[in-house]
PDB file of N, CA and C in Angstrom:
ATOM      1  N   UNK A   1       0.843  -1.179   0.000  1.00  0.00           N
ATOM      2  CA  UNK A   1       0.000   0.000   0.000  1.00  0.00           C
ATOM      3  C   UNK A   1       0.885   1.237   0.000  1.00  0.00           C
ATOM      4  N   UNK A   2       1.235   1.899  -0.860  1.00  0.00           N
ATOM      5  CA  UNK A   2       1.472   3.450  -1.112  1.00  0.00           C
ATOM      6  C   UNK A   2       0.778   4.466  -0.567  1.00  0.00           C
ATOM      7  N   UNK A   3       2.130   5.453  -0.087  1.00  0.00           N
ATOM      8  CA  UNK A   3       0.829   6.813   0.834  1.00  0.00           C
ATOM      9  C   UNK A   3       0.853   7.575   0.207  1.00  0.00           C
ATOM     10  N   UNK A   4       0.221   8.816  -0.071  1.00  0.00           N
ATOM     11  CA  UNK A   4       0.537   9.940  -0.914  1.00  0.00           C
ATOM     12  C   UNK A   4       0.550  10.752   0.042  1.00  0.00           C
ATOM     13  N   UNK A   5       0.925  11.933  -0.405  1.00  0.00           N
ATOM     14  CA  UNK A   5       1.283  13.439   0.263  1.00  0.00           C
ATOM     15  C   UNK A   5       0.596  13.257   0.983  1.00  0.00           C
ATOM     16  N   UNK A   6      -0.891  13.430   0.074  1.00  0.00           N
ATOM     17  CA  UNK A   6      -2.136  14.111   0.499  1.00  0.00           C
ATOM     18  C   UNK A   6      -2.679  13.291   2.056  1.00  0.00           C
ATOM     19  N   UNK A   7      -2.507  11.996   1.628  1.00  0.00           N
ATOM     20  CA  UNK A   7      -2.413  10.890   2.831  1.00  0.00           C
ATOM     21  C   UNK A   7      -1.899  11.289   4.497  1.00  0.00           C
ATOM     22  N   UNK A   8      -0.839  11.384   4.095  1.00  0.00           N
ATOM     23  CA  UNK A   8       0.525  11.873   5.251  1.00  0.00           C
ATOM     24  C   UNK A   8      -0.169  13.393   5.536  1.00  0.00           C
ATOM     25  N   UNK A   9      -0.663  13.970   4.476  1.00  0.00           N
ATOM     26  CA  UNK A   9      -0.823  15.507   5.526  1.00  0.00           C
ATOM     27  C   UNK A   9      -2.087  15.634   6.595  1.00  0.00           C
ATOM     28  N   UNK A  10      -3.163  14.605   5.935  1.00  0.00           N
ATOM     29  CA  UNK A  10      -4.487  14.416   5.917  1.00  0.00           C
ATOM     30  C   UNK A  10      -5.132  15.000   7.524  1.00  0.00           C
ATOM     31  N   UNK A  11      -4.119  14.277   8.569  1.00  0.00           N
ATOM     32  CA  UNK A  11      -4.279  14.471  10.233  1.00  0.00           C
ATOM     33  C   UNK A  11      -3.474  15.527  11.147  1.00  0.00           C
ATOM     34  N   UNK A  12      -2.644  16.340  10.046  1.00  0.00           N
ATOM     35  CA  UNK A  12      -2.386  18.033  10.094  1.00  0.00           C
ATOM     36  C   UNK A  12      -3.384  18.741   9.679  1.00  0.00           C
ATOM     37  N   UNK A  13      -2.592  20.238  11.100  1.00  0.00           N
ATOM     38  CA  UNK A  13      -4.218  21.322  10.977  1.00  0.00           C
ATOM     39  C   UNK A  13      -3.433  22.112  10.025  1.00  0.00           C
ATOM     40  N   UNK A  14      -4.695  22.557   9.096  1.00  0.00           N
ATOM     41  CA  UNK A  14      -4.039  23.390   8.084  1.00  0.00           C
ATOM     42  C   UNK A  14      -2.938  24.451   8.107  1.00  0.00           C
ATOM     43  N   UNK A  15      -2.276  24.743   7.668  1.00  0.00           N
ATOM     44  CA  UNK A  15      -1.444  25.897   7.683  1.00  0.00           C
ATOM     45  C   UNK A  15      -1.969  27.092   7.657  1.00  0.00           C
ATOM     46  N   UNK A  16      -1.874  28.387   8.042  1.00  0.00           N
ATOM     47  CA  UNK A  16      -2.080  29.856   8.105  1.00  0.00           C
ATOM     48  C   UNK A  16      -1.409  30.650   6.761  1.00  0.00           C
ATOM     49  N   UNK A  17      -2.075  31.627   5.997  1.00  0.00           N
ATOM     50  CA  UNK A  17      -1.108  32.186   5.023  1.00  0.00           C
ATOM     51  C   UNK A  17      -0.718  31.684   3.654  1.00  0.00           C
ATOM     52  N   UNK A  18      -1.824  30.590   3.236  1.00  0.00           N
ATOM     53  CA  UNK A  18      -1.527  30.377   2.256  1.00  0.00           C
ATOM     54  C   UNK A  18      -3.078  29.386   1.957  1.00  0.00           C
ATOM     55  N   UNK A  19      -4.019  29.443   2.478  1.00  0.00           N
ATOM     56  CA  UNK A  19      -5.002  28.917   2.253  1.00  0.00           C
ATOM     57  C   UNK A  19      -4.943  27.158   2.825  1.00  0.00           C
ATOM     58  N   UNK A  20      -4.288  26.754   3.283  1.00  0.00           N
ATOM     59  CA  UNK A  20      -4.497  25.782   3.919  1.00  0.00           C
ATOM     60  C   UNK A  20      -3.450  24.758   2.622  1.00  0.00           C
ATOM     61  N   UNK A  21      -3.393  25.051   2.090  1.00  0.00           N
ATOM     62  CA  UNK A  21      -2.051  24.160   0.685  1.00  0.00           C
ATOM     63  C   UNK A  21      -0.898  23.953   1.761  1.00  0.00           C
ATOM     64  N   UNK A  22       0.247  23.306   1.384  1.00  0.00           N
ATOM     65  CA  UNK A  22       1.088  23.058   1.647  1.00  0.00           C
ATOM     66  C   UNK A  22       2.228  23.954   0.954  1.00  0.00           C
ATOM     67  N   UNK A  23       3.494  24.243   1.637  1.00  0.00           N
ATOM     68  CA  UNK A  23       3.980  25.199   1.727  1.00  0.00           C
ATOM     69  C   UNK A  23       5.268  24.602   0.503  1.00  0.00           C
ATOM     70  N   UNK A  24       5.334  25.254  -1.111  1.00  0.00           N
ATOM     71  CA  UNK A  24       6.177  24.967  -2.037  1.00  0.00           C
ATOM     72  C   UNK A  24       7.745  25.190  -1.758  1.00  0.00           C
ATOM     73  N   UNK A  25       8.642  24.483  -2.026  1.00  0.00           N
ATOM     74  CA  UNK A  25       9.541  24.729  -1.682  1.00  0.00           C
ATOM     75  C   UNK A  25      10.219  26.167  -2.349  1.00  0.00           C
ATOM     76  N   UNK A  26      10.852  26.538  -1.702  1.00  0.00           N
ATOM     77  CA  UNK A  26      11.752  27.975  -2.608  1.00  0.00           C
ATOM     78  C   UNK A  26      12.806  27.757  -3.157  1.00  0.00           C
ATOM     79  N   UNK A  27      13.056  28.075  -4.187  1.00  0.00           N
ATOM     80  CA  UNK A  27      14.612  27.683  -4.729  1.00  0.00           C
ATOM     81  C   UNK A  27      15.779  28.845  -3.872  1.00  0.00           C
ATOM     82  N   UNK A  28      14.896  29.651  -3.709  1.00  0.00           N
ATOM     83  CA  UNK A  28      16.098  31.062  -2.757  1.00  0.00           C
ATOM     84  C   UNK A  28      16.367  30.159  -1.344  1.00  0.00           C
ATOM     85  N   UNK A  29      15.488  29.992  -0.899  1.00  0.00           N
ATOM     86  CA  UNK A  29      15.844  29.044   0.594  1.00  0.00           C
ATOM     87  C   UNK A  29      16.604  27.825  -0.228  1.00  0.00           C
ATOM     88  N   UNK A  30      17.131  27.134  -0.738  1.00  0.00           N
ATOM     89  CA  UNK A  30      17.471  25.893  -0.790  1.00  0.00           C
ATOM     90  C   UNK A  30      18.942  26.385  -1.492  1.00  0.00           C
ATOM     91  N   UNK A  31      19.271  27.954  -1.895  1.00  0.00           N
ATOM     92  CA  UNK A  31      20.589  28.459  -2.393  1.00  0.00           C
ATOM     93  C   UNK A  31      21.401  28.840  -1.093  1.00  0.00           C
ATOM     94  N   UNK A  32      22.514  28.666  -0.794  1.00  0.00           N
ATOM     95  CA  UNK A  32      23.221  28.944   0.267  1.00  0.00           C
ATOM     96  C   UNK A  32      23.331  30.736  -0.246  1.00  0.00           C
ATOM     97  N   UNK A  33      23.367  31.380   1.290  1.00  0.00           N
ATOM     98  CA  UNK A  33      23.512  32.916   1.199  1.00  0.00           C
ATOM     99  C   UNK A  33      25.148  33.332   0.792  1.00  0.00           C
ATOM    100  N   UNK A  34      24.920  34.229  -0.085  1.00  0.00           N
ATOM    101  CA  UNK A  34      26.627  34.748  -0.529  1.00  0.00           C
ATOM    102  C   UNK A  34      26.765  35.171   0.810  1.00  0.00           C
ATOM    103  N   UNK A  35      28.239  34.549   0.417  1.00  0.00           N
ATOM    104  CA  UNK A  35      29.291  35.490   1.459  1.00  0.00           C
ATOM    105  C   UNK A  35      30.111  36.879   1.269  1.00  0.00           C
ATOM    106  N   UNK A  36      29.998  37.334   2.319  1.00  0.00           N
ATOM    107  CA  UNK A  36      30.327  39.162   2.602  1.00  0.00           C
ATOM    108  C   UNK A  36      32.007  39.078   2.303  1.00  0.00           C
ATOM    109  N   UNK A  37      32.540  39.782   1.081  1.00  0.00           N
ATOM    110  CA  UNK A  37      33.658  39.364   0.948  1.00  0.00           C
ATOM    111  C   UNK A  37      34.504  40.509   1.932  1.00  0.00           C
ATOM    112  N   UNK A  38      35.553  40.463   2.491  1.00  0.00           N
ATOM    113  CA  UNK A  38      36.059  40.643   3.303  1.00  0.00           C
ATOM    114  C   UNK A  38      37.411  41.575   2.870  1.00  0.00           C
ATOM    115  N   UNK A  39      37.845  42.943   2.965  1.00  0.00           N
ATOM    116  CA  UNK A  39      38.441  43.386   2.133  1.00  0.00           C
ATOM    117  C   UNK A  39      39.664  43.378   2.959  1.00  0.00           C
ATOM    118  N   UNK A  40      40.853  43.720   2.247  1.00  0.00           N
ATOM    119  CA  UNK A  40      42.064  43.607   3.046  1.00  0.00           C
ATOM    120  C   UNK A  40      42.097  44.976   4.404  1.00  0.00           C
ATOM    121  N   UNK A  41      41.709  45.747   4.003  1.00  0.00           N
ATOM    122  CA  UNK A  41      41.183  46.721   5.349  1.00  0.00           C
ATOM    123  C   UNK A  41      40.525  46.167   5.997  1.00  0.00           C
ATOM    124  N   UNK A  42      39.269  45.757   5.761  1.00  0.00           N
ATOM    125  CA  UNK A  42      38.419  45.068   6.910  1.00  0.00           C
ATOM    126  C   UNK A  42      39.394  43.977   7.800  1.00  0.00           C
ATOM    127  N   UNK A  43      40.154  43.285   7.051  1.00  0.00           N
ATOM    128  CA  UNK A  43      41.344  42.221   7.990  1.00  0.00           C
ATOM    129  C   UNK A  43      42.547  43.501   8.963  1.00  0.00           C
ATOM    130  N   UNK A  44      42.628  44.415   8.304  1.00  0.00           N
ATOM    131  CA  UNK A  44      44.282  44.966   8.658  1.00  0.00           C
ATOM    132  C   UNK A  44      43.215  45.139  10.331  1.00  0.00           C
ATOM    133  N   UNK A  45      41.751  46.381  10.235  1.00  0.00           N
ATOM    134  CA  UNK A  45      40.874  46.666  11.388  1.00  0.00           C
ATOM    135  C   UNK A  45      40.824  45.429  12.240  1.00  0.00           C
ATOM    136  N   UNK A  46      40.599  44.491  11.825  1.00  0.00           N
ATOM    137  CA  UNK A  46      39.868  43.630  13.043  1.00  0.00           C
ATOM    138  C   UNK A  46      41.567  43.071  13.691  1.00  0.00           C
ATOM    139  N   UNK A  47      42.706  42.771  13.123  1.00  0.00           N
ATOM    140  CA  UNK A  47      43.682  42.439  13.604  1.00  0.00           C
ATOM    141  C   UNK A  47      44.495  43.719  14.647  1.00  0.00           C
ATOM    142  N   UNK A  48      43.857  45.107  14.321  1.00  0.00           N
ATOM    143  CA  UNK A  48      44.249  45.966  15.101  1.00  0.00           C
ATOM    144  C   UNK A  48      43.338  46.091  16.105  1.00  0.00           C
ATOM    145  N   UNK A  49      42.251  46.100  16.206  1.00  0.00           N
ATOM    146  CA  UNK A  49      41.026  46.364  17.571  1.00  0.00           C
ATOM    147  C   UNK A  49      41.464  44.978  18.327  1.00  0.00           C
ATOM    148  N   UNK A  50      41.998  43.764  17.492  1.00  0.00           N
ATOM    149  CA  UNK A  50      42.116  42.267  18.572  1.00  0.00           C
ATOM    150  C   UNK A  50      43.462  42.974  19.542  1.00  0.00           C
ATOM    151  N   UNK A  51      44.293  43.581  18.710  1.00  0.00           N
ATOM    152  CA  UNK A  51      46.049  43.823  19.699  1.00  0.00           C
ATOM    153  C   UNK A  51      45.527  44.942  20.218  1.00  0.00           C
ATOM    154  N   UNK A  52      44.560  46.337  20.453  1.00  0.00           N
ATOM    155  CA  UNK A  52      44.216  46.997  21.111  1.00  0.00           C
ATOM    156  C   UNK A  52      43.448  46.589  22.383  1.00  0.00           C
ATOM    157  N   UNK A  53      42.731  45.461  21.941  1.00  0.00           N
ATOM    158  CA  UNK A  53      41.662  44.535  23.182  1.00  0.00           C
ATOM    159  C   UNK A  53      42.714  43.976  24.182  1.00  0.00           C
ATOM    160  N   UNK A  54      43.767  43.240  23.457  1.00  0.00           N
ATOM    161  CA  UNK A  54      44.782  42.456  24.297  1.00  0.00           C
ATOM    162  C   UNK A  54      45.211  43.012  25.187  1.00  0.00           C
ATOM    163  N   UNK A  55      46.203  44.424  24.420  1.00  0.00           N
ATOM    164  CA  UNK A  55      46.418  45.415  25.384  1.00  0.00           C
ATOM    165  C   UNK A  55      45.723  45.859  26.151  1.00  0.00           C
ATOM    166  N   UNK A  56      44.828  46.156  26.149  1.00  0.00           N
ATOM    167  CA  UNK A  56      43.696  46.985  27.251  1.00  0.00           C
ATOM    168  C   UNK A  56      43.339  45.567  28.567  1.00  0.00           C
ATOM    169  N   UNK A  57      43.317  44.424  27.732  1.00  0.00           N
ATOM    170  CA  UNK A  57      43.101  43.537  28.863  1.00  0.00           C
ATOM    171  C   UNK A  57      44.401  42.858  30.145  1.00  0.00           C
ATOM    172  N   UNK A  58      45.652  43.275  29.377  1.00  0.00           N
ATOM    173  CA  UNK A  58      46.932  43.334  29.515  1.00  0.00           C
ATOM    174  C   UNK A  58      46.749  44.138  30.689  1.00  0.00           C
ATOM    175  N   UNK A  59      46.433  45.472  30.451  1.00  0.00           N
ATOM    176  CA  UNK A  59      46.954  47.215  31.425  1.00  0.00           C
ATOM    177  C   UNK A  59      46.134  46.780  32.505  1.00  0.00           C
ATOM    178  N   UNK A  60      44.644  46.335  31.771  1.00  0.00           N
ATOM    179  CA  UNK A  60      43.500  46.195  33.186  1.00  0.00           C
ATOM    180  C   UNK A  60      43.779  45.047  34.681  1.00  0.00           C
ATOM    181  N   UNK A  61      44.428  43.936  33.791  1.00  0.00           N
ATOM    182  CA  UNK A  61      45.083  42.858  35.241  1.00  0.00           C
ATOM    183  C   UNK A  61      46.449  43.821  35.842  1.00  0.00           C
ATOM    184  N   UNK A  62      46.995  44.069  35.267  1.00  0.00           N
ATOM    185  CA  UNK A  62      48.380  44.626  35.880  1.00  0.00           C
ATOM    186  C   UNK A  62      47.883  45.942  36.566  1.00  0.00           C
ATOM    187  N   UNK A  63      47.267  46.810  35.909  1.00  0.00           N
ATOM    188  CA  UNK A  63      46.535  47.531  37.230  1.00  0.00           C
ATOM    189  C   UNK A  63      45.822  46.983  38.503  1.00  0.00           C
ATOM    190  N   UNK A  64      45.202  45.763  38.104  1.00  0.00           N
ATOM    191  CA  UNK A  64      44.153  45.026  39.237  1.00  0.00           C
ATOM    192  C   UNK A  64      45.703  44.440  40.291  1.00  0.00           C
ATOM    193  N   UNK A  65      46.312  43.974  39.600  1.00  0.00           N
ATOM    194  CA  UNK A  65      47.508  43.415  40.803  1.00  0.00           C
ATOM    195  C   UNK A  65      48.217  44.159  41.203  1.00  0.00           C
ATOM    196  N   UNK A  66      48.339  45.878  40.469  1.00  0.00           N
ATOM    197  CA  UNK A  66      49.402  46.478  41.791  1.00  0.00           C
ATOM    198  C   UNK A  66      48.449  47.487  42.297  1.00  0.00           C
ATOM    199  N   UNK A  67      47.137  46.943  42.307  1.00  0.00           N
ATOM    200  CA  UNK A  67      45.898  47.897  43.594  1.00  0.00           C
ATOM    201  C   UNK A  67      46.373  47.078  44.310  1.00  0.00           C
ATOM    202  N   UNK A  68      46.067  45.716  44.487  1.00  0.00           N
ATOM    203  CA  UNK A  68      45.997  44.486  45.467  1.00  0.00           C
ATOM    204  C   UNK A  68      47.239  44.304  46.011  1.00  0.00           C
ATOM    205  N   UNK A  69      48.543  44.707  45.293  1.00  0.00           N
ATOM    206  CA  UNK A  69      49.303  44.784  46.080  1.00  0.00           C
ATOM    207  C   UNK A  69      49.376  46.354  46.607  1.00  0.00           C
ATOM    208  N   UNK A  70      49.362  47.194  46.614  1.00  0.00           N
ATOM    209  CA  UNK A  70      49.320  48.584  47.030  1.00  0.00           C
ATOM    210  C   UNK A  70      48.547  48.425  48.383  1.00  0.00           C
ATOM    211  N   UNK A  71      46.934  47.711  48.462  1.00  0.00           N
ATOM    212  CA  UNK A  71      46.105  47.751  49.496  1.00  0.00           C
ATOM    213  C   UNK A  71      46.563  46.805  50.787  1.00  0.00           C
ATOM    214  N   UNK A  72      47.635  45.789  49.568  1.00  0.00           N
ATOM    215  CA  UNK A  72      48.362  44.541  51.055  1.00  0.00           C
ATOM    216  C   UNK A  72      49.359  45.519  52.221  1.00  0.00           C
ATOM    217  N   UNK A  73      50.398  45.936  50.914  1.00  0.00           N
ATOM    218  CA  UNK A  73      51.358  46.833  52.097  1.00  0.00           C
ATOM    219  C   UNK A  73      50.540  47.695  52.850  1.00  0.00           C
ATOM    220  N   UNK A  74      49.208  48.796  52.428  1.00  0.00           N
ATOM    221  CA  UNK A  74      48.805  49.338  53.203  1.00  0.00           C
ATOM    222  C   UNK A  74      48.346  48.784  54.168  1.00  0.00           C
ATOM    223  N   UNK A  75      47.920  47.755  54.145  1.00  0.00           N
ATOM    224  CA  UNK A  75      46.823  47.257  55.264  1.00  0.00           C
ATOM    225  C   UNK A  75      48.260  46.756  56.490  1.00  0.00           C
ATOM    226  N   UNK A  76      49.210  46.231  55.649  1.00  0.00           N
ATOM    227  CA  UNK A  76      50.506  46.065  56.922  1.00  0.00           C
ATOM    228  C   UNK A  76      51.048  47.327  57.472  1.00  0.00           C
ATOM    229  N   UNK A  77      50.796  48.063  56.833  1.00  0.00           N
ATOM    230  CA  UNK A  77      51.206  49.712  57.742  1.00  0.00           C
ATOM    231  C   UNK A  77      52.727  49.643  57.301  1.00  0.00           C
ATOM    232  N   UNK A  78      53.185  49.402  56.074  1.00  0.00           N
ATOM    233  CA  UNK A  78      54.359  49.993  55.392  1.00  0.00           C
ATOM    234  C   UNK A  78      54.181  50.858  54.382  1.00  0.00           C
ATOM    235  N   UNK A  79      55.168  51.738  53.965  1.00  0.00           N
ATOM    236  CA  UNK A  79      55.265  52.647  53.271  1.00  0.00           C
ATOM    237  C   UNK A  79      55.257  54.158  53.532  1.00  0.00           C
TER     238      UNK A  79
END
């Protein structure tokens, strides 16, 4: 015994937005989306904001460890 579509859809509630049919496939959905080509500036930027991030995350611990040490000696009452 063979099922057809119509079979298999038969005990689904209709769909919204298209009269109750079944939904055709798209050839645009089934094409993969172009890719954003990427220019040699756009690379030189993002390799400079990554070594600006580094740095900044670099300055921010080494500041955080000589508070923590700054607040140790204070709290021993040297300096």
């Amino acid at each position: 015994m063979k099922t057809s579509l119509e079979d298999l859809l038969a005990g689904l509630p209709p769909q919204e937005g298209n009269g109750g049919q079944p939904l055709a496939a798209s050839i645009a959905a089934a094409r993969p989306a172009p890719s954003l080509r990427e220019t040699q500036i756009d690379r030189t930027t993002a390799n400079a904001r990554r070594v600006v991030d580094d740095e900044t995350l670099l300055r921010a611990e080494k500041t955080a460890a000589l508070k923590a040490a700054r607040e140790k000696r204070d709290l021993r009452g040297e300096g």
